[in-house]
Protein backbone atom coordinates (compact mmCIF):
# COMPACT_ATOMS: atom_id res chain seq x y z
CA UNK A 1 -22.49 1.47 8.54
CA UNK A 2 -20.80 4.87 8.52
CA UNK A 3 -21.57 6.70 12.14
CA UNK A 4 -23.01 9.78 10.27
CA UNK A 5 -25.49 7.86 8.04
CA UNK A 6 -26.16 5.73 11.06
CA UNK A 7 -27.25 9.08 12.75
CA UNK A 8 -28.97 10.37 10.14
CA UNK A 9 -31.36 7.29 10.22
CA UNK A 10 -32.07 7.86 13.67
CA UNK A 11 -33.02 11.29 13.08
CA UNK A 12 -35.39 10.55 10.09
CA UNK A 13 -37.07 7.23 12.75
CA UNK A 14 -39.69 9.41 14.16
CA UNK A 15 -41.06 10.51 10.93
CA UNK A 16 -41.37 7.00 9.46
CA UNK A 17 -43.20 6.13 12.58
CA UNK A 18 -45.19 9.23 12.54
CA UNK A 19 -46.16 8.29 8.78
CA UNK A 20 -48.42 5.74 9.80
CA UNK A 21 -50.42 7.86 11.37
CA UNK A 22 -50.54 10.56 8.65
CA UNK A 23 -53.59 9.43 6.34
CA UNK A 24 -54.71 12.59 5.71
CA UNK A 25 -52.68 14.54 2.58
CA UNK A 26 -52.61 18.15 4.78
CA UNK A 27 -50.92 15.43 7.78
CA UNK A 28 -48.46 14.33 5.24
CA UNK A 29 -47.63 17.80 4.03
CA UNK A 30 -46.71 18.78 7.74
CA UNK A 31 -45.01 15.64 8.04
CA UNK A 32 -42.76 16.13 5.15
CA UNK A 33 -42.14 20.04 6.15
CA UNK A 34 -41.08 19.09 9.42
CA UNK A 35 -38.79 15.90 8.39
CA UNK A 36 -36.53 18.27 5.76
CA UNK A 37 -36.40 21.24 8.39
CA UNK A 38 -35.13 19.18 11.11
CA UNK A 39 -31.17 18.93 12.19
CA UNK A 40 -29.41 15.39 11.08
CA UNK A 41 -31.96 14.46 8.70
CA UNK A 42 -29.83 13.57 5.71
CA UNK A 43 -31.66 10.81 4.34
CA UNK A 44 -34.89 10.21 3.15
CA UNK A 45 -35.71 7.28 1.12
CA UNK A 46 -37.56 5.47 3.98
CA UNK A 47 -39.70 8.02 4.62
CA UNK A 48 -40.54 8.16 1.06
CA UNK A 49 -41.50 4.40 0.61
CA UNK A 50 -44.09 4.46 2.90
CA UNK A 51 -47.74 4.25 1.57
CA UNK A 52 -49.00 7.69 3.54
CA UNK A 53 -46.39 9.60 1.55
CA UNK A 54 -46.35 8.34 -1.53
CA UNK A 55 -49.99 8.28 -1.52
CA UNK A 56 -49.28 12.39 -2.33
CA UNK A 57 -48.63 11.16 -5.80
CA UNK A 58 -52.38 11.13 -6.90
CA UNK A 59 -53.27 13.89 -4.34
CA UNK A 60 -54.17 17.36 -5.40
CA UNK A 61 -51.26 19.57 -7.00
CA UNK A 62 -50.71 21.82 -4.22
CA UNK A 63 -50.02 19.09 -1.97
CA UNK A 64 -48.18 16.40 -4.80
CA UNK A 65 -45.74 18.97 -5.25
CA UNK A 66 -44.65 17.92 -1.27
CA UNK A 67 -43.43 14.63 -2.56
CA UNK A 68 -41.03 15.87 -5.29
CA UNK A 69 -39.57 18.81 -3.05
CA UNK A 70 -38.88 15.14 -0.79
CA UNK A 71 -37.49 13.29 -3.42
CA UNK A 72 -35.32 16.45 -4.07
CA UNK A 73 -34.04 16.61 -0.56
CA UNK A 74 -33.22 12.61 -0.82
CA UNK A 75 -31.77 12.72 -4.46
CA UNK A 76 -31.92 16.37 -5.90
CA UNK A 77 -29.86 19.17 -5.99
CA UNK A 78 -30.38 23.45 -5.48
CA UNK A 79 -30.22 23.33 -9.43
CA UNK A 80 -33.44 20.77 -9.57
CA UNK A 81 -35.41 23.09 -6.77
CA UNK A 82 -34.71 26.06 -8.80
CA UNK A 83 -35.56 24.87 -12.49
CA UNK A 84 -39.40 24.13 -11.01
CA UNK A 85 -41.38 26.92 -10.57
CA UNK A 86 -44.26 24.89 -8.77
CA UNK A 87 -42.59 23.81 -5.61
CA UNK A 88 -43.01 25.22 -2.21
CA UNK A 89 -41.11 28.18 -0.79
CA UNK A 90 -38.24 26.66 1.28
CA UNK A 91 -37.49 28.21 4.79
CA UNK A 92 -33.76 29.43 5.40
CA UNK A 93 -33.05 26.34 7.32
CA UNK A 94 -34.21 24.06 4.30
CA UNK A 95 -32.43 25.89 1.93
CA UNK A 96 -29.31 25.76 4.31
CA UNK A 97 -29.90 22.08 4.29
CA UNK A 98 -30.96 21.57 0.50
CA UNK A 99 -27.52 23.65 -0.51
CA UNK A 100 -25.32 21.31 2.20
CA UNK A 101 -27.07 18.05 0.49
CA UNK A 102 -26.27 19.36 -2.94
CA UNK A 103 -21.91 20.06 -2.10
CA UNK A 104 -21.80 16.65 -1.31
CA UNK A 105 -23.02 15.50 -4.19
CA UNK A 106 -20.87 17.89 -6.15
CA UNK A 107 -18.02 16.60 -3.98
CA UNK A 108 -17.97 12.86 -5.36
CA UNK A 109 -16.19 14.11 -8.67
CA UNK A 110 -14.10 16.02 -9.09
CA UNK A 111 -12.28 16.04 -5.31
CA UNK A 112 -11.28 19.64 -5.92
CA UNK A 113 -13.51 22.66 -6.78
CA UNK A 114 -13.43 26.31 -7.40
CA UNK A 115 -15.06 28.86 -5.60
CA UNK A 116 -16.71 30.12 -9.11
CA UNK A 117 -18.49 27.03 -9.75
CA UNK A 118 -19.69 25.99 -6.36
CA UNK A 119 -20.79 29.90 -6.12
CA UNK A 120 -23.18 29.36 -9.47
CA UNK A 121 -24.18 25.93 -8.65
CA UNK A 122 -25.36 26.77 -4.95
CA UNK A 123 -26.40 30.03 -6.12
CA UNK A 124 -24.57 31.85 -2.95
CA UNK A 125 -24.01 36.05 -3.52
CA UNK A 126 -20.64 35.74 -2.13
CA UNK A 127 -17.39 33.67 -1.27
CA UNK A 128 -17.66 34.72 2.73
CA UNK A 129 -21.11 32.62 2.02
CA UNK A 130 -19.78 29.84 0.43
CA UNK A 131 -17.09 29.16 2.94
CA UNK A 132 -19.88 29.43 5.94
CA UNK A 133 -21.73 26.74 3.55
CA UNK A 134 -18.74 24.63 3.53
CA UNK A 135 -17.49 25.23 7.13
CA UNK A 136 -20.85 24.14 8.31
CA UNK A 137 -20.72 20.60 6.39
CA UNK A 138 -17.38 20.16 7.53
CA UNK A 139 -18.64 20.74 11.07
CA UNK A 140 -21.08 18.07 10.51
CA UNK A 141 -19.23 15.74 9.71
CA UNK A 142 -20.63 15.81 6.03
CA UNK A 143 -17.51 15.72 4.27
CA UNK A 144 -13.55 16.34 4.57
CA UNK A 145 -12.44 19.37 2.86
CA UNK A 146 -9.49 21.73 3.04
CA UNK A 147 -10.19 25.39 2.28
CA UNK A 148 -7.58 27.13 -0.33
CA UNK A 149 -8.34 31.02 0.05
CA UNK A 150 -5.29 32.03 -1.93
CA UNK A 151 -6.21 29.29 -4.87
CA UNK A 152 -10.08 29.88 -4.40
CA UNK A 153 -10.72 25.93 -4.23
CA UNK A 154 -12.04 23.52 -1.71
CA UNK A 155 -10.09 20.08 -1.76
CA UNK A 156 -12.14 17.00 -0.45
CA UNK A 157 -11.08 14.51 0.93
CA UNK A 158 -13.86 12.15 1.83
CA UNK A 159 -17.65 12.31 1.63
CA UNK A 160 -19.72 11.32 4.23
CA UNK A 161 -22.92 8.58 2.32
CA UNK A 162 -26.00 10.67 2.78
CA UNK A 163 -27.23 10.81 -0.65
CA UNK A 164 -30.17 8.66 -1.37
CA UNK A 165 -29.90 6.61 -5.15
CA UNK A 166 -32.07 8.44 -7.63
CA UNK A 167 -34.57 6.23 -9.52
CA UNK A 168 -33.15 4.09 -12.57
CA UNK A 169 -29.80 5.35 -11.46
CA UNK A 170 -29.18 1.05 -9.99
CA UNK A 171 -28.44 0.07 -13.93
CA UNK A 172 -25.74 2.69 -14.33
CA UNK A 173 -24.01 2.29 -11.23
CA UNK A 174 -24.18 -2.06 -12.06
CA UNK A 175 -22.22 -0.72 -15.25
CA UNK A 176 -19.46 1.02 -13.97
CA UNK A 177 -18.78 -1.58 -11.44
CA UNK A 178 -18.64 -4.08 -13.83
CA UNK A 179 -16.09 -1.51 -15.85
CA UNK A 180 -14.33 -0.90 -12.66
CA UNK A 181 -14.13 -5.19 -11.96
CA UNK A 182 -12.86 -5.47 -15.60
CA UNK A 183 -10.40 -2.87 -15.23
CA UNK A 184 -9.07 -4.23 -11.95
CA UNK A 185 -9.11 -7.84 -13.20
CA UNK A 186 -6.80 -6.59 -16.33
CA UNK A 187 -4.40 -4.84 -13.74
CA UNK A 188 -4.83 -7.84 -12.02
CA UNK A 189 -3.40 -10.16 -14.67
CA UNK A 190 -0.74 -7.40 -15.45
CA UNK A 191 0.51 -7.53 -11.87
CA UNK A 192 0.17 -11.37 -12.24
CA UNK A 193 2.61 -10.74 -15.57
CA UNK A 194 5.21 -8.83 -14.27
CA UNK A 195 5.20 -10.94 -11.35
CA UNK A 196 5.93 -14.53 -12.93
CA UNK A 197 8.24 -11.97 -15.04
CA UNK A 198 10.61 -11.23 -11.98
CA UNK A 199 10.50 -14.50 -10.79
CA UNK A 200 11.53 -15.83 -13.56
CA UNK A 201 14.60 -13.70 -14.36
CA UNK A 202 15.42 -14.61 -10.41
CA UNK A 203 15.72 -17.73 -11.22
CA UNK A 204 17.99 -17.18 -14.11
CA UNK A 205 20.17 -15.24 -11.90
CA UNK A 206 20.06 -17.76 -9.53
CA UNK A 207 21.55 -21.01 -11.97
CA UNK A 208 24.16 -18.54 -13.27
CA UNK A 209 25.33 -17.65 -9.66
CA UNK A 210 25.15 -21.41 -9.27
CA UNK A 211 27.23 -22.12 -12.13
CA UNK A 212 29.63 -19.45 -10.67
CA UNK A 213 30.03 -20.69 -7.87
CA UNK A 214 30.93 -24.33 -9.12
CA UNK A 215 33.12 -23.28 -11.21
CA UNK A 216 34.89 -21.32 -8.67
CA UNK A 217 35.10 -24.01 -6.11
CA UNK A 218 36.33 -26.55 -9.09
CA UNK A 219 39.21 -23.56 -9.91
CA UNK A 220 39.79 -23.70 -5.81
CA UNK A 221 40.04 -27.58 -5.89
CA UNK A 222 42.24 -27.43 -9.01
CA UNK A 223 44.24 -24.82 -7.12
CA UNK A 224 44.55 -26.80 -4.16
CA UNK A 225 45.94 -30.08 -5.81
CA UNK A 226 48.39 -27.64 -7.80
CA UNK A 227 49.56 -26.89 -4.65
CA UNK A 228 49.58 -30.30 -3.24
CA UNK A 229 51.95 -31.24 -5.91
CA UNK A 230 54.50 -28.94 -5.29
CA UNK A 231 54.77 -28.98 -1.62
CA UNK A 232 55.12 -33.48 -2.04
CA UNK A 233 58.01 -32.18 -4.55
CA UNK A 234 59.98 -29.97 -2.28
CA UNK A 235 59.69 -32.02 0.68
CA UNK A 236 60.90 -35.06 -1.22
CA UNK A 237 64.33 -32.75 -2.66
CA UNK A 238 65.01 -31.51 0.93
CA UNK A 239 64.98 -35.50 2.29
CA UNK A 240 67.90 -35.73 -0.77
CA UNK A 241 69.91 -33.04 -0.08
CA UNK A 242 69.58 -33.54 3.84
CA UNK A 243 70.94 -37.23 3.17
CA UNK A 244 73.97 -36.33 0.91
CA UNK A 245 74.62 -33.85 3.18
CA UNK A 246 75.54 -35.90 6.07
CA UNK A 247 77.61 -38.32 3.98
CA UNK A 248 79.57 -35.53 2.87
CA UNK A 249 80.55 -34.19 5.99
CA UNK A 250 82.06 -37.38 6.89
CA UNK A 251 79.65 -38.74 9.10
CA UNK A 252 80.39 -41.69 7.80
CA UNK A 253 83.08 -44.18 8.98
CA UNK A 254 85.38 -46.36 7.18
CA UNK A 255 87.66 -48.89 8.16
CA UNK A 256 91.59 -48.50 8.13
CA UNK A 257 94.48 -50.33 9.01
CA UNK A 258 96.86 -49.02 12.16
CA UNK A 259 99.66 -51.40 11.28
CA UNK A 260 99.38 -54.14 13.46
CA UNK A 261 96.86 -56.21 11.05
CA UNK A 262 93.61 -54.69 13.32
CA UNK A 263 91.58 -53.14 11.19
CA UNK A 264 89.87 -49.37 13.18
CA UNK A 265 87.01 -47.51 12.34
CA UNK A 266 87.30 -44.03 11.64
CA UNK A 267 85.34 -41.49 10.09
CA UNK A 268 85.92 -39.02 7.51
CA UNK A 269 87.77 -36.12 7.78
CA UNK A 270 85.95 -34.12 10.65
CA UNK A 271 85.77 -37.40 12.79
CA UNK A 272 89.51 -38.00 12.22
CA UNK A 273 90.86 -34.33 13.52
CA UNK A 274 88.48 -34.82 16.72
CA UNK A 275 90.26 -37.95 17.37
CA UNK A 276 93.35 -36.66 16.60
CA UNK A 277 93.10 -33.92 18.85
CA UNK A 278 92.10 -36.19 21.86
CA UNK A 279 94.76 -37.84 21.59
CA UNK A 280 97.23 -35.40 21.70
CA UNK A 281 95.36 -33.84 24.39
CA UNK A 282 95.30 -37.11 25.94
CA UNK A 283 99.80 -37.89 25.86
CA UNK A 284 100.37 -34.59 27.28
């Protein structure tokens, strides 16, 4: 429960419990004068269900009218007190109190409102008024509210539950709940839409970046054997010319005859001037 409707409950106890005492209609009166006059008494509903009170209904007219200036205070507004003629004269602390009750019920909708139309619906002879009026519900934790002098609006915020539920008023607010559930369960099923939506076009994007990427690594591997290929080619034309190479050079040797029937070895034409030259070297 919402600490200032908790505290307004504790502040209307005492007057339910003084209720059962209060048999008489003049007790009841009192009882009813005192329980709108006092501080933190935002509430009423409880004190007007029990019997004592409500007995006022078939009581005489000067002391019925008691019970609706109640059942103003717990669902009413200034505008209600003022359109009957036949209710009681209000002290300056209940119409302080009647005028706070009535902003916050013309603070549920709309959040923001002028200074001109709170000033005619509170009936208040000036804005220096009006702000006091608002400054003290803010104060009390009533409602939230920020004060726009230049604009000549009061923005709200939040609203503190204090209001009691007029009578018949249960069907109407069943109905727009129900709107409000269909409404959400529509956006609901929207959200649920776009969802499945993105998920599936992720998906998509996903199997093409798949597909991408195989074909990529298949280009790689293609690549790579490409590559294998060539370097098996080149390796096997260097082991050629590496070969013919060395037979050309005359590292081969070949068998000649010296003239005395004994067949030498000697190689080709670099071996042969080495030899030739050690033996020269060799005589000398």
């Amino acid at each position: 429960m919402d600490p200032i409707q908790q505290k307004a409950l504790n502040a209307l106890e005492p007057y339910i419990l003084l209720s059962k005492s209060a048999t008489s209609p003049r007790a009841a009166v009192d009882l009813i004068t005192q329980a709108i006059s006092a501080p933190n008494t935002y509430v009423f509903a409880e004190l007007l269900q029990t019997p004592n009170i409500q007995a006022l209904r078939s009581a005489a007219p000067e002391n019925a009218r008691y019970l609706t200036l109640l059942e103003i205070f717990a669902w009413g507004s200034w505008s209600d007190y003022q359109e009957n003629s036949n209710l009681p004269p209000l002290t300056d602390a209940q119409s302080q109190k009647l005028r706070q009750l009535t902003l916050l019920t013309l603070a549920t909708s709309p959040s923001t409102l002028s200074y001109n139309y709170l000033l005619g619906a509170l009936s208040l002879p000036s804005i220096r008024a009006l702000e006091d009026l608002i400054i003290s519900n803010i104060y009390a934790g009533l409602l939230s509210a920020k004060l726009d002098t230049l604009a000549k609006r009061m923005d709200v915020s939040s609203v503190a539950p204090l209001r009691d539920l007029r009578p018949g008023s249960v069907p109407q607010i069943v109905a727009v709940l129900e709107d409000w559930d269909s409404r959400c369960v529509g956006v609901l099923a929207e959200i649920e839409g776009k969802v499945m939506e993105v998920r599936r076009k992720a998906q998509e994007v996903r199997r093409r970046e798949m597909e991408n990427e195989k074909a990529v690594e298949k280009a790689m591997e293609a690549e790579s054997e490409k590559g294998k290929g060539k370097s098996a080619g080149k390796r096997g034309a260097r082991e050629v010319v590496d070969r013919d190479g060395v037979g050309g050079e005359g590292g081969d040797e070949m068998e000649v005859d010296d003239g005395g029937g004994r067949g030498t070895k000697r190689g080709s034409k670099r071996g042969g001037k080495i030899s030739g030259i050690a033996k020269k070297w060799t005589s000398q």
